[in-house]
PDB file of N, CA and C in Angstrom:
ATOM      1  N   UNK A   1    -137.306 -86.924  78.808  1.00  0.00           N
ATOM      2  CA  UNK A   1    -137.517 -85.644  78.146  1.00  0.00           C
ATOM      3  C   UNK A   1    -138.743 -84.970  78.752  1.00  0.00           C
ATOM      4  N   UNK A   2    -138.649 -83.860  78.864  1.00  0.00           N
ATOM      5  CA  UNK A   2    -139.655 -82.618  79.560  1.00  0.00           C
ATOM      6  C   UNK A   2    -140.838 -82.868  78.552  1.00  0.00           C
ATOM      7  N   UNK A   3    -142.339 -82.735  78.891  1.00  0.00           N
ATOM      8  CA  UNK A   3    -143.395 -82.810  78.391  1.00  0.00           C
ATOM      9  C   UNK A   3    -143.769 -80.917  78.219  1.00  0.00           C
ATOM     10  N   UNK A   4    -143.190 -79.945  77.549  1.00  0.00           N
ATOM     11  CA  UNK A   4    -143.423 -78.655  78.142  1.00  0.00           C
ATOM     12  C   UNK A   4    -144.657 -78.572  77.679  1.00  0.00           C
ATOM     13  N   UNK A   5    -145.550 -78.631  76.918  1.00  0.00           N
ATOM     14  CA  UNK A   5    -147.196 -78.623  76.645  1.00  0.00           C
ATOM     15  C   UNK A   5    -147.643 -78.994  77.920  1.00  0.00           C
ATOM     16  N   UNK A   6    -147.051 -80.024  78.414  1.00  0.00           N
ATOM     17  CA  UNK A   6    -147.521 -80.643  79.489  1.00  0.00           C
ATOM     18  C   UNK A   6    -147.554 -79.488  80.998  1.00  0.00           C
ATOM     19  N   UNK A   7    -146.331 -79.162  81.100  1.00  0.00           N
ATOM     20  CA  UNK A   7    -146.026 -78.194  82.586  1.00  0.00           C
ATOM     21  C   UNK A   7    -146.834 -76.905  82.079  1.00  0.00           C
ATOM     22  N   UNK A   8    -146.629 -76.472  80.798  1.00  0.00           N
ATOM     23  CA  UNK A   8    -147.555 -75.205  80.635  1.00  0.00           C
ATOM     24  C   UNK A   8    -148.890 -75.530  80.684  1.00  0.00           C
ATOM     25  N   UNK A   9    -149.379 -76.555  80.181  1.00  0.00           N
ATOM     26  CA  UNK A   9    -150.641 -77.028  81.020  1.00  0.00           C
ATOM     27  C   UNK A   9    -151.690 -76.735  82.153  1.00  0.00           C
ATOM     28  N   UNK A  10    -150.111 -77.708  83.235  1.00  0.00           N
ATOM     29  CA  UNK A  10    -150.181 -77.653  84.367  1.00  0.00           C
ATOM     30  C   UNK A  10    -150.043 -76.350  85.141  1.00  0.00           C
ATOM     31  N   UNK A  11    -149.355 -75.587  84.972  1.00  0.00           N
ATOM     32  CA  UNK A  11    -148.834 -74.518  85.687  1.00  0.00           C
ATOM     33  C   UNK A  11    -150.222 -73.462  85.779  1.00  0.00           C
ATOM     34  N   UNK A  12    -149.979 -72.875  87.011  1.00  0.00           N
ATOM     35  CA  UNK A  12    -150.770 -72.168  87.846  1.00  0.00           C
ATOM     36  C   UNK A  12    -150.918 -70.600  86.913  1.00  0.00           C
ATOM     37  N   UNK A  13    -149.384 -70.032  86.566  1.00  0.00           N
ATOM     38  CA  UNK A  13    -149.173 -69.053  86.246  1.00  0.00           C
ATOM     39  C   UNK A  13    -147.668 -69.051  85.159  1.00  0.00           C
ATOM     40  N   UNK A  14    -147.922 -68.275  83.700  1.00  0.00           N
ATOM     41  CA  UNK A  14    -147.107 -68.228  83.189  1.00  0.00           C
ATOM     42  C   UNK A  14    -146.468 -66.788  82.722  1.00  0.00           C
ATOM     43  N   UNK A  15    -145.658 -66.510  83.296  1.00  0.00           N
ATOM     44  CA  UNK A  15    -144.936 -65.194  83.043  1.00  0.00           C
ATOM     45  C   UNK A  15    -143.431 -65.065  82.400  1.00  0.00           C
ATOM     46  N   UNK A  16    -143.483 -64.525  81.129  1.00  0.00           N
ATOM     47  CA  UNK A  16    -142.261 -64.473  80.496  1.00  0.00           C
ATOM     48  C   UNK A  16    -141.563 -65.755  80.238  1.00  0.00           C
ATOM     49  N   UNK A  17    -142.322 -66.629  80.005  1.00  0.00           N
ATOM     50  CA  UNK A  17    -141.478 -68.250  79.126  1.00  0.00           C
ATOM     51  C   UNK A  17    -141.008 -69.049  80.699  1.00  0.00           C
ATOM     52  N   UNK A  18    -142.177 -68.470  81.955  1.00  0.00           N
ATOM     53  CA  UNK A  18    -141.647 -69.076  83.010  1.00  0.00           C
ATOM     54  C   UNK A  18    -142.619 -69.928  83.303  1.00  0.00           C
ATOM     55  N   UNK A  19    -142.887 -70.888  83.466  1.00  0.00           N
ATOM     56  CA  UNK A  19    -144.398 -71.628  84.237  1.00  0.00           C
ATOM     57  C   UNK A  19    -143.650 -71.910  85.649  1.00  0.00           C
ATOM     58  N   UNK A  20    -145.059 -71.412  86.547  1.00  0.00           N
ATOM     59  CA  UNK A  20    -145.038 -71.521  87.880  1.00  0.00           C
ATOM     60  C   UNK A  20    -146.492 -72.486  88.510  1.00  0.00           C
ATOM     61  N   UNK A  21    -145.671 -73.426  89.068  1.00  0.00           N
ATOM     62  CA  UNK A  21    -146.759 -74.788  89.521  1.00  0.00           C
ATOM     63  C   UNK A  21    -146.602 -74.739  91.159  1.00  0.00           C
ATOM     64  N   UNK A  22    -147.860 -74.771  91.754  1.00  0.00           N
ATOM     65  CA  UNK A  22    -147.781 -75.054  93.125  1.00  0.00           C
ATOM     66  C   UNK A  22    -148.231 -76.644  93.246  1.00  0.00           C
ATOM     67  N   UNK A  23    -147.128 -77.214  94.036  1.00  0.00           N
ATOM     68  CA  UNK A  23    -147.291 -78.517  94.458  1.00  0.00           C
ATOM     69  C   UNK A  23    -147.062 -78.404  95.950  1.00  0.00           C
ATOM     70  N   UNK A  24    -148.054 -78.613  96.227  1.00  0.00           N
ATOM     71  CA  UNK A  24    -147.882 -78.499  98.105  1.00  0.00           C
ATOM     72  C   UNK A  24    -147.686 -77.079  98.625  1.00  0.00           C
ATOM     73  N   UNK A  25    -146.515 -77.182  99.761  1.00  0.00           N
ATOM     74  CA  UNK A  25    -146.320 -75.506 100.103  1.00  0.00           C
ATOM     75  C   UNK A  25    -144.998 -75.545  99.295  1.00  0.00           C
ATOM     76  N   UNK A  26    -144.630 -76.376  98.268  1.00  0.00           N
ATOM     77  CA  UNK A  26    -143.473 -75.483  97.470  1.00  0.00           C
ATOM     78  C   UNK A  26    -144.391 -74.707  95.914  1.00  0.00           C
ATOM     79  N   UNK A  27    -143.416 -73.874  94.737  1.00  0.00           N
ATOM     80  CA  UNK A  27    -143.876 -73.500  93.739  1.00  0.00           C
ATOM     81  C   UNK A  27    -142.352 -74.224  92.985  1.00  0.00           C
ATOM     82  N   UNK A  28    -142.733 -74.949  92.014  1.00  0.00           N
ATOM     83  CA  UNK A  28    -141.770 -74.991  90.905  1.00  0.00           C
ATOM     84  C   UNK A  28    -142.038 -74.349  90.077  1.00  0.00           C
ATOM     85  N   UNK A  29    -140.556 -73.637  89.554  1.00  0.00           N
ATOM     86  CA  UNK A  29    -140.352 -72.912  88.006  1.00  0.00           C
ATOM     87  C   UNK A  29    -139.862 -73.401  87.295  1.00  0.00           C
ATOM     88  N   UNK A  30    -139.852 -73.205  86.177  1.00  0.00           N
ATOM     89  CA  UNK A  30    -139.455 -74.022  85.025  1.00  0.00           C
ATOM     90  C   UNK A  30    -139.170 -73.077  83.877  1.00  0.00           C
ATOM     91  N   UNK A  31    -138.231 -73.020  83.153  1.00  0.00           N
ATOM     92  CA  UNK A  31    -137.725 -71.573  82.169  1.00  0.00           C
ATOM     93  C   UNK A  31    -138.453 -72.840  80.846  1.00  0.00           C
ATOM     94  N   UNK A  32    -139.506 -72.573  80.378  1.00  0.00           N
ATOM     95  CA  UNK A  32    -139.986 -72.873  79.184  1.00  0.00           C
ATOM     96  C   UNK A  32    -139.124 -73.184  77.859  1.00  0.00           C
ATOM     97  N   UNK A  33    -137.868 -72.516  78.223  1.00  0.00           N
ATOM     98  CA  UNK A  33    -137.244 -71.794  76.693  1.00  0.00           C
ATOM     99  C   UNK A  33    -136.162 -72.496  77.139  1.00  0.00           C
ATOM    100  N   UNK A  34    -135.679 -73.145  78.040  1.00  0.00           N
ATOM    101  CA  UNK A  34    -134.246 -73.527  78.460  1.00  0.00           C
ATOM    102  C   UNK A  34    -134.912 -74.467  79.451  1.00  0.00           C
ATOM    103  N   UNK A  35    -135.140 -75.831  79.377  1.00  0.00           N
ATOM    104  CA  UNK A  35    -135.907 -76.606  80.342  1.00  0.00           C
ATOM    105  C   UNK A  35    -135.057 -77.117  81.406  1.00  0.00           C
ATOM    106  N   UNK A  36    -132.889 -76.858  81.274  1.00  0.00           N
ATOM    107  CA  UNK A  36    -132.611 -77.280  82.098  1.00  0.00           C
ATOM    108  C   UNK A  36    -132.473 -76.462  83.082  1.00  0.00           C
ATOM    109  N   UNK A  37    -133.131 -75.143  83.379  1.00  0.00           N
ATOM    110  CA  UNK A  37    -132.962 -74.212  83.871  1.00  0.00           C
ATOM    111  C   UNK A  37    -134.297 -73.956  85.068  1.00  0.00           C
ATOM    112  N   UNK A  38    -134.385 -74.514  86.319  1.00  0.00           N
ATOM    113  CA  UNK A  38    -135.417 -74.683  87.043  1.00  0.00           C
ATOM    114  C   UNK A  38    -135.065 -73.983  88.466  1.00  0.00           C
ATOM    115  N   UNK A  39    -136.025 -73.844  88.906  1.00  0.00           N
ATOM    116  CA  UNK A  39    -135.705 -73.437  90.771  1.00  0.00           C
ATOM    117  C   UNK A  39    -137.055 -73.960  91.397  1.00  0.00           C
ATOM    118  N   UNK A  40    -136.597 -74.310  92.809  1.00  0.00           N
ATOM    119  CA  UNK A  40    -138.053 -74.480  93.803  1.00  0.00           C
ATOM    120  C   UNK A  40    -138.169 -73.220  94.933  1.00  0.00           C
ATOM    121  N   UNK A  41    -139.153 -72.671  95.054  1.00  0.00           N
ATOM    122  CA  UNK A  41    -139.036 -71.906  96.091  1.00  0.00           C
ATOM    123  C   UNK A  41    -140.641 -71.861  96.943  1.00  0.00           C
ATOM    124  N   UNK A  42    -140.234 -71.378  98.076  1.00  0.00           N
ATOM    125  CA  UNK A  42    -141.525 -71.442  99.383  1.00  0.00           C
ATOM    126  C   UNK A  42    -142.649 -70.754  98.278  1.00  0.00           C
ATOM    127  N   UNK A  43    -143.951 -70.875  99.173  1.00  0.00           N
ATOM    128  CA  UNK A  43    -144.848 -69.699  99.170  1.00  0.00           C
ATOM    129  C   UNK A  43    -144.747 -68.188  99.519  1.00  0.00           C
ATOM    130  N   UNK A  44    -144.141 -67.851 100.420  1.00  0.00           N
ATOM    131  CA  UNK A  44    -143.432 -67.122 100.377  1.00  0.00           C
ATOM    132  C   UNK A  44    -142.043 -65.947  99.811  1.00  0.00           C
ATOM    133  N   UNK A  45    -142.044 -67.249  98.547  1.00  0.00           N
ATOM    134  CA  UNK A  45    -140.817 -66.551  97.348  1.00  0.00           C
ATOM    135  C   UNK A  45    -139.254 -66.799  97.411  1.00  0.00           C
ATOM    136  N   UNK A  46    -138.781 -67.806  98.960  1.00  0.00           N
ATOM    137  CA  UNK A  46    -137.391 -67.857  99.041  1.00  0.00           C
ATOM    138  C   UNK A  46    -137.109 -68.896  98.396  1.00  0.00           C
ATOM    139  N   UNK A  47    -136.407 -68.658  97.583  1.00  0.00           N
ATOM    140  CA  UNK A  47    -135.776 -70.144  96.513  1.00  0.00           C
ATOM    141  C   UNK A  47    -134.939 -70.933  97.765  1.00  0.00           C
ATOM    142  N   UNK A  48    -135.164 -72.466  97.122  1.00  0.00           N
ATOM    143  CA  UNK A  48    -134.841 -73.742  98.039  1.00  0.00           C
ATOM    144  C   UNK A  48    -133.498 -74.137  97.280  1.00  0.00           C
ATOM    145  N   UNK A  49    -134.067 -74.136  96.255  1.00  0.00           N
ATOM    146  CA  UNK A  49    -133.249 -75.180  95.095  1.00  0.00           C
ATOM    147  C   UNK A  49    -133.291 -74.181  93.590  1.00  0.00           C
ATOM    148  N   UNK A  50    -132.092 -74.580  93.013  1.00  0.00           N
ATOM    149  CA  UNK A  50    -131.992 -73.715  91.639  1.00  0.00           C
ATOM    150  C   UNK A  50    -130.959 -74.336  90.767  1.00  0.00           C
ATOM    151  N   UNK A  51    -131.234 -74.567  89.529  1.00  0.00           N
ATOM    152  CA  UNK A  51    -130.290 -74.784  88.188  1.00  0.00           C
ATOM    153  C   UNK A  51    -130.773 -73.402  87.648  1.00  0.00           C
ATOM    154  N   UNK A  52    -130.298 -72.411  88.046  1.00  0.00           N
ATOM    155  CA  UNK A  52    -130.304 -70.996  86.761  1.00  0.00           C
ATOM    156  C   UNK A  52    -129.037 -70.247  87.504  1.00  0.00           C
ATOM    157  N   UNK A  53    -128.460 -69.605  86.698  1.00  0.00           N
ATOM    158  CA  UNK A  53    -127.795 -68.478  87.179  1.00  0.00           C
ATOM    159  C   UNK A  53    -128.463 -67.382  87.879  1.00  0.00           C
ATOM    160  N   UNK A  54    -127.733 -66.737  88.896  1.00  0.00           N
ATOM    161  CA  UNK A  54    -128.304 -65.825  90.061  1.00  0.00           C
ATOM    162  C   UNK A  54    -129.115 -64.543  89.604  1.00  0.00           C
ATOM    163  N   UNK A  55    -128.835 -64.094  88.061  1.00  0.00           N
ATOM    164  CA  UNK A  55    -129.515 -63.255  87.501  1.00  0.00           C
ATOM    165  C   UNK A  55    -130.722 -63.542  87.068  1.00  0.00           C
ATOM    166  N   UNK A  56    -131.206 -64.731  86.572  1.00  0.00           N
ATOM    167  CA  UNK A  56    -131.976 -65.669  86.061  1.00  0.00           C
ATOM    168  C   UNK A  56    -133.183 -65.851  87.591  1.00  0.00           C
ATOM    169  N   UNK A  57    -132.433 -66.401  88.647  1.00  0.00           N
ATOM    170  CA  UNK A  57    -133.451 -65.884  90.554  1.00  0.00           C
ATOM    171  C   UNK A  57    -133.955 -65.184  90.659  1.00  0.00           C
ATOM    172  N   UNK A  58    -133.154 -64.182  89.972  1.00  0.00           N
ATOM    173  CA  UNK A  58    -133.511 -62.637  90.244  1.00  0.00           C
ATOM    174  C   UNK A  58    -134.748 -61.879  89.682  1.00  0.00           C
ATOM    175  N   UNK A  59    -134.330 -62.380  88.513  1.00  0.00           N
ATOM    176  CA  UNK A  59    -135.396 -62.217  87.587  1.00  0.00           C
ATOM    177  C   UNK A  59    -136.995 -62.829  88.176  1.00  0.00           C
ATOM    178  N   UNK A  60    -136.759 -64.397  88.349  1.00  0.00           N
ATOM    179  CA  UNK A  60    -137.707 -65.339  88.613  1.00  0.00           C
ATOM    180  C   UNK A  60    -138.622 -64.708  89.688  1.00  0.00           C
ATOM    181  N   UNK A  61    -137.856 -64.553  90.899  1.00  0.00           N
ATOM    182  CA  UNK A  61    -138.018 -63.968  91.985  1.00  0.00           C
ATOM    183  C   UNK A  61    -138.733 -63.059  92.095  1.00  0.00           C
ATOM    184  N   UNK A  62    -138.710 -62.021  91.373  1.00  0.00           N
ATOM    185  CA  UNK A  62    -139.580 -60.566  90.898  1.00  0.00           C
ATOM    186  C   UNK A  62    -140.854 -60.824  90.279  1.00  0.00           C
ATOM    187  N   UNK A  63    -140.916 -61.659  89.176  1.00  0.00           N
ATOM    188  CA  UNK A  63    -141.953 -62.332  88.696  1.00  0.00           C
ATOM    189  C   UNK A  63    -142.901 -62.302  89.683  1.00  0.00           C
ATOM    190  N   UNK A  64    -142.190 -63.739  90.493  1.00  0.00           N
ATOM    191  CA  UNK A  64    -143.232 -64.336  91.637  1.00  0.00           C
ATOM    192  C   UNK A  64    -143.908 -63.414  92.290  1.00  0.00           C
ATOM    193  N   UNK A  65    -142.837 -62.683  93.441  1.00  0.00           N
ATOM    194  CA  UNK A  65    -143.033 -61.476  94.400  1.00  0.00           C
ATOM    195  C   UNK A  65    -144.657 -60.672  93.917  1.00  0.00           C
ATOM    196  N   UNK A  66    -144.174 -60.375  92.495  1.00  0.00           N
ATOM    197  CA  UNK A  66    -145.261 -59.373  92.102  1.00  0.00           C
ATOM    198  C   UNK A  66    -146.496 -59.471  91.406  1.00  0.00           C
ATOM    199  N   UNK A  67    -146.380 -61.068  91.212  1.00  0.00           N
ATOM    200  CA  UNK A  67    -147.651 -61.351  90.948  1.00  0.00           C
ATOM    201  C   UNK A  67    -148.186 -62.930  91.668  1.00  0.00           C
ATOM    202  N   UNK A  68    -147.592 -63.143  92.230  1.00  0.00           N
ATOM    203  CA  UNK A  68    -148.349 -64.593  93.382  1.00  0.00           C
ATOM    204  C   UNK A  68    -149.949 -64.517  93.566  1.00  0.00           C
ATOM    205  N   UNK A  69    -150.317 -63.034  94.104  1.00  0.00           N
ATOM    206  CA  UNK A  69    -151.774 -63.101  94.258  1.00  0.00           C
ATOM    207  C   UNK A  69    -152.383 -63.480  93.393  1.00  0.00           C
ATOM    208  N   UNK A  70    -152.531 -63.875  91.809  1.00  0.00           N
ATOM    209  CA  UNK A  70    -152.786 -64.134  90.734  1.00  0.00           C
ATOM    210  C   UNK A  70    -152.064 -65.670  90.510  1.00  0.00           C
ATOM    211  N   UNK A  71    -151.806 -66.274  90.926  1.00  0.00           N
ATOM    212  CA  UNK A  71    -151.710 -67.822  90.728  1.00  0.00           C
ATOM    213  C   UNK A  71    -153.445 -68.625  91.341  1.00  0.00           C
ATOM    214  N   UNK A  72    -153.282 -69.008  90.413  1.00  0.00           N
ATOM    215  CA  UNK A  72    -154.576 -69.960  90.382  1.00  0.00           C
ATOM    216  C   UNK A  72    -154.514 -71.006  91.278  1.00  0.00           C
ATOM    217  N   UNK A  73    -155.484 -70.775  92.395  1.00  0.00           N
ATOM    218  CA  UNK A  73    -155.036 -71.868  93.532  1.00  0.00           C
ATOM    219  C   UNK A  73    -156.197 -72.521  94.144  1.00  0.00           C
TER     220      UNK A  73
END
């Protein structure tokens, strides 16, 4: 079972029930509200890996894009 106190914790940056963690040169997301719902993507913002629907990327994706400079690093 997901520790989510735990990843919101951890996470760099939380936007809209999303926590975003940099581990290395990837960022994991994690949908707070739906924990089986995750993606990995570069520093850069291109998703690697994803359990969300493509609207759900999309969403994620925009997040990131527009606020990365603001992750705590």
């Amino acid at each position: 079972m997901i520790d989510i106190k735990k990843v919101a914790d951890d996470a760099n940056m939380i936007i809209a029930g999303y926590a975003f963690t940099k581990e290395g040169d990837r960022i994991r997301v994690l949908n707070l509200n739906n924990t089986s719902r995750a993606a990995v993507l570069t520093l850069e913002g291109e998703i690697l890996e994803a359990s969300m629907p493509d609207i759900e990327l999309t969403i994620v994706s925009n997040h990131y894009n527009r606020n990365r400079e603001f992750m705590e690093v």
